[in-house]
Protein backbone atom coordinates (compact mmCIF):
# COMPACT_ATOMS: atom_id res chain seq x y z
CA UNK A 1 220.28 11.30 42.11
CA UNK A 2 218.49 10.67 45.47
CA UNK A 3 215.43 9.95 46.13
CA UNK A 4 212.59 12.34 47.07
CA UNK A 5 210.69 11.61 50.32
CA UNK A 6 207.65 13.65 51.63
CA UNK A 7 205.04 13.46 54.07
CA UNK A 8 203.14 15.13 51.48
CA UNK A 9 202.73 12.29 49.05
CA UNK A 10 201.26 10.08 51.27
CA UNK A 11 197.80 9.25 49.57
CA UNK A 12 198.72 10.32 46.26
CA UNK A 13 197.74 6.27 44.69
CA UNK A 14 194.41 6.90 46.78
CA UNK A 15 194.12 10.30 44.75
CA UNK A 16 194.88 8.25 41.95
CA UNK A 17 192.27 5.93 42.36
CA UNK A 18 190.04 8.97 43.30
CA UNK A 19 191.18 10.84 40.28
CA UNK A 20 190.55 7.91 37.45
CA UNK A 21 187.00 7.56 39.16
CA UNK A 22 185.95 10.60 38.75
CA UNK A 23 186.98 10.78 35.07
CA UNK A 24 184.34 7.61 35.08
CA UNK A 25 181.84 9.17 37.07
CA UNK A 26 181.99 12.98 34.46
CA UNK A 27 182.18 10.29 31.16
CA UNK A 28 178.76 8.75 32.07
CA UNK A 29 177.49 12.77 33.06
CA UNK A 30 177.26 11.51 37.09
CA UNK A 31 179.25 13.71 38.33
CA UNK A 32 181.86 16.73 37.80
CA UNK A 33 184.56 16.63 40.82
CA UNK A 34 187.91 18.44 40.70
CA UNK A 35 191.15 17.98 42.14
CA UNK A 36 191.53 21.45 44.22
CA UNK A 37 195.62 22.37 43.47
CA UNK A 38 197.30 23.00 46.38
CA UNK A 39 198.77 26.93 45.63
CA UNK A 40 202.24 27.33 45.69
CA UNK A 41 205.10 30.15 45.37
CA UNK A 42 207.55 29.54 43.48
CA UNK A 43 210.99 30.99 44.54
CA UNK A 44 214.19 29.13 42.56
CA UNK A 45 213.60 28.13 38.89
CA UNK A 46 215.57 25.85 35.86
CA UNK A 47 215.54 28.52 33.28
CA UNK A 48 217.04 26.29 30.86
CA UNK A 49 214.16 23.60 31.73
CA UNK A 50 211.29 25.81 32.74
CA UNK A 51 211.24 23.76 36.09
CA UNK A 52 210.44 25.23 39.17
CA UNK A 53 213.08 24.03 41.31
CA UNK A 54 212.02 25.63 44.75
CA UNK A 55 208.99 25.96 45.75
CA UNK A 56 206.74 26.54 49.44
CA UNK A 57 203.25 26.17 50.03
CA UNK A 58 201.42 29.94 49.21
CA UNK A 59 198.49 29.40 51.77
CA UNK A 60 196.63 27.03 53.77
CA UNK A 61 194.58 24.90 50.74
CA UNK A 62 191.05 24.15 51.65
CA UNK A 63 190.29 20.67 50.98
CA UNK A 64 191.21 17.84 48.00
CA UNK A 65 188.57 17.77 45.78
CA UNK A 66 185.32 20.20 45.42
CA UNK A 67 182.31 19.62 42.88
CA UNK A 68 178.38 18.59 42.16
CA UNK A 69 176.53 15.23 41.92
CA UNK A 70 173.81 15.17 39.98
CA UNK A 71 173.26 19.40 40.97
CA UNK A 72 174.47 18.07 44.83
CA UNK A 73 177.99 20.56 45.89
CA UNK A 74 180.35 18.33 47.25
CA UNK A 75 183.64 18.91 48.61
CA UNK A 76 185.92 16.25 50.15
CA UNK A 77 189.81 15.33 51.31
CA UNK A 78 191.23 12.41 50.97
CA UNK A 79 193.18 10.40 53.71
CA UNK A 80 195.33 7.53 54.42
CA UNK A 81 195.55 5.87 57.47
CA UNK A 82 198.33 2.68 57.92
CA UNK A 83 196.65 1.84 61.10
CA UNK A 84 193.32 1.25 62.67
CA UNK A 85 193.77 4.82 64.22
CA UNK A 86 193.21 7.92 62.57
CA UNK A 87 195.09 10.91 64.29
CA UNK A 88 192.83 14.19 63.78
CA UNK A 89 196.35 15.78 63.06
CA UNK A 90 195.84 14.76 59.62
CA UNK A 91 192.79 17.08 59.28
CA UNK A 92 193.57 21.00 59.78
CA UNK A 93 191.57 23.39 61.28
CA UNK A 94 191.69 25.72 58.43
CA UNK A 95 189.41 21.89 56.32
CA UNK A 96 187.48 21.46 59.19
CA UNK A 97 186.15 25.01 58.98
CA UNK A 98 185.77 24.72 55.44
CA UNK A 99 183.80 21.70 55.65
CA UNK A 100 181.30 22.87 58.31
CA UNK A 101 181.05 26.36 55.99
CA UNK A 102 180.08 24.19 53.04
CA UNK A 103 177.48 21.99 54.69
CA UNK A 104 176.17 25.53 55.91
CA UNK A 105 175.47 26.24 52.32
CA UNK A 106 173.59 23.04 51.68
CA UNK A 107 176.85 20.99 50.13
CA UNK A 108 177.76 17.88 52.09
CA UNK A 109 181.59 17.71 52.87
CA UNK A 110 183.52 14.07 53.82
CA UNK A 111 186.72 12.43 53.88
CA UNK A 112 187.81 9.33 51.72
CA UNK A 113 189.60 7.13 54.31
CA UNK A 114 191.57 4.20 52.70
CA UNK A 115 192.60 2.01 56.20
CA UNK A 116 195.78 0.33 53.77
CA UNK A 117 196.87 -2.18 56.71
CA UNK A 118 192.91 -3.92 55.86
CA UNK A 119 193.05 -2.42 52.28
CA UNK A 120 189.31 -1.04 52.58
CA UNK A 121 188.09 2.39 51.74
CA UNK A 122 185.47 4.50 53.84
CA UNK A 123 183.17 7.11 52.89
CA UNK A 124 183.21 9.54 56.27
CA UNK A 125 180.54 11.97 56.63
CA UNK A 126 181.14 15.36 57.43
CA UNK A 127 178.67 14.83 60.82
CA UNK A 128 180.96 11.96 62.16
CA UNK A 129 184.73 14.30 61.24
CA UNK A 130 182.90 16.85 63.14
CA UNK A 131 181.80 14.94 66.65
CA UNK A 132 185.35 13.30 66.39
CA UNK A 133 186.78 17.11 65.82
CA UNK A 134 184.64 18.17 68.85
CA UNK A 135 185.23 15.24 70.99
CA UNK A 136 189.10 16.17 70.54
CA UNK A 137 188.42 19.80 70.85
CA UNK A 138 186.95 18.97 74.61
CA UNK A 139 189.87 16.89 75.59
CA UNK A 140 188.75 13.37 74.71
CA UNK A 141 190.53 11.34 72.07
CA UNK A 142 192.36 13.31 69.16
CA UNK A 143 191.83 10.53 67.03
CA UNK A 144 188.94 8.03 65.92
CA UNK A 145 189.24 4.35 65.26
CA UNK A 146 188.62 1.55 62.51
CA UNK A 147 185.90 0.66 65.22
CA UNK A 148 183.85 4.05 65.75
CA UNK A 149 183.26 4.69 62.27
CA UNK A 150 180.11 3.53 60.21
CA UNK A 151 180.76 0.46 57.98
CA UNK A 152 177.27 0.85 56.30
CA UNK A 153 179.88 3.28 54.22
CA UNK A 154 182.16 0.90 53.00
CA UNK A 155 183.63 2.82 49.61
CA UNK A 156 184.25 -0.53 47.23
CA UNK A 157 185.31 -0.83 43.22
CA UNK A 158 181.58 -0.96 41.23
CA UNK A 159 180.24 -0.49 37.36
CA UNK A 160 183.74 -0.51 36.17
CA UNK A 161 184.51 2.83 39.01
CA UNK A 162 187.60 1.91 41.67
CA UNK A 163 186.27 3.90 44.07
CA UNK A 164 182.71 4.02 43.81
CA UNK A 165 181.88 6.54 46.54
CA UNK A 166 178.45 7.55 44.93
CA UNK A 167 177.01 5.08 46.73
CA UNK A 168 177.87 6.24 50.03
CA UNK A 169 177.34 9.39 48.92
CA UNK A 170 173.60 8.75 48.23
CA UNK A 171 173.47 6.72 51.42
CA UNK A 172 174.60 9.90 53.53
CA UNK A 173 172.00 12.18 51.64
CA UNK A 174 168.93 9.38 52.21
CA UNK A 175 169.80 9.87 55.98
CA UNK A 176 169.40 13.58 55.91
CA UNK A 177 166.44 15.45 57.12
C-alpha cells in the first residue's frame, strides 16, 4: 500500500499542537476555540467499511479555527512556512475576506505562523495579513518575510500550554483603540 502525499496536510502537527492547547486553554475555562471542518462531498464509498473512499472539497472553508476568549470572538488559520518567506498564496481570498468581515464585527482574526526551518511560532495580527494582502494586491511583494513581521508576538510553550497564543492574543487587544 502506498503512501498518501498531500499538500493539504502540511501543518496538520502545528494543528496538533494548536488542537491539544486549546483543550488546555477550555479545561482551565480560558477559552472555547474550535477546529472549523473543512466540508466535503463525498462521491465513492467502502460499504463493507463505512469508509468514504472518494471524496472533493464541497466549498471554499473559511478559516481553521473560530471561537471566544474570555467573551472576545476569535477566528484564526493556521500556517506553515519552511522558509523565511511566506507566499500570500497560502492565504485565499475567500479567508482574507472572512477575516476583515469578522474584525468588522468586533472579533479579531490572525494567523498562527510556525517558521519550522527556526522552529518558532508567531502570533500574526489580522492588521499586518491585511497591509501584506494589500501591498500584494497593488503589485508589491506577494509575500512577507521572517523580517517584516512583529517579534513582540513570539507564540512560545507556557503554564503547561504548547502553544500559548493567549498571550499574544492579549498583546494585540492592549494595542487596540
Amino acid at each position: 500500500m502506498g503512501t498518501w502525499n498531500t499538500r493539504g496536510l502540511r501543518g496538520s502537527a502545528l494543528e496538533d499542537l494548536i488542537n491539544i492547547s486549546n483543550e488546555r486553554y477550555q479545561s482551565a475555562g480560558l477559552a472555547l476555540i474550535q477546529k472549523v471542518p473543512t466540508p466535503i462531498k463525498p462521491m465513492r464509498m467502502d460499504k463493507e467499511r463505512g469508509q468514504i473512499t472518494l471524496a472533493y472539497f464541497d466549498k471554499k472553508s473559511t478559516v481553521d479555527y473560530i471561537g471566544a476568549v474570555q467573551g472576545v470572538p476569535v477566528c484564526f488559520d493556521a500556517k506553515e512556512c519552511a522558509t523565511d518567506t511566506f507566499a500570500l498564496q497560502n492565504l485565499h481570498e475567500h479567508q482574507v475576506d472572512f477575516m476583515e468581515g469578522f474584525e468588522a464585527q468586533k472579533g479579531v482574526s490572525f494567523i498562527i505562523l510556525h517558521f519550522t526551518k527556526r522552529d518558532e511560532i508567531y502570533y500574526i495580527p489580522f492588521r499586518d495579513i491585511k497591509k501584506f494582502w494589500d501591498r500584494a494586491g497593488q503589485g508589491g511583494r506577494k509575500s512577507f518575510c521572517y523580517d517584516e513581521i512583529d517579534k513582540d508576538y513570539i507564540i512560545t510553550a507556557s503554564e503547561g500550554v504548547l502553544v500559548h497564543y493567549l498571550a499574544a492574543l492579549k498583546k494585540d487587544l492592549d494595542s487596540r483603540p
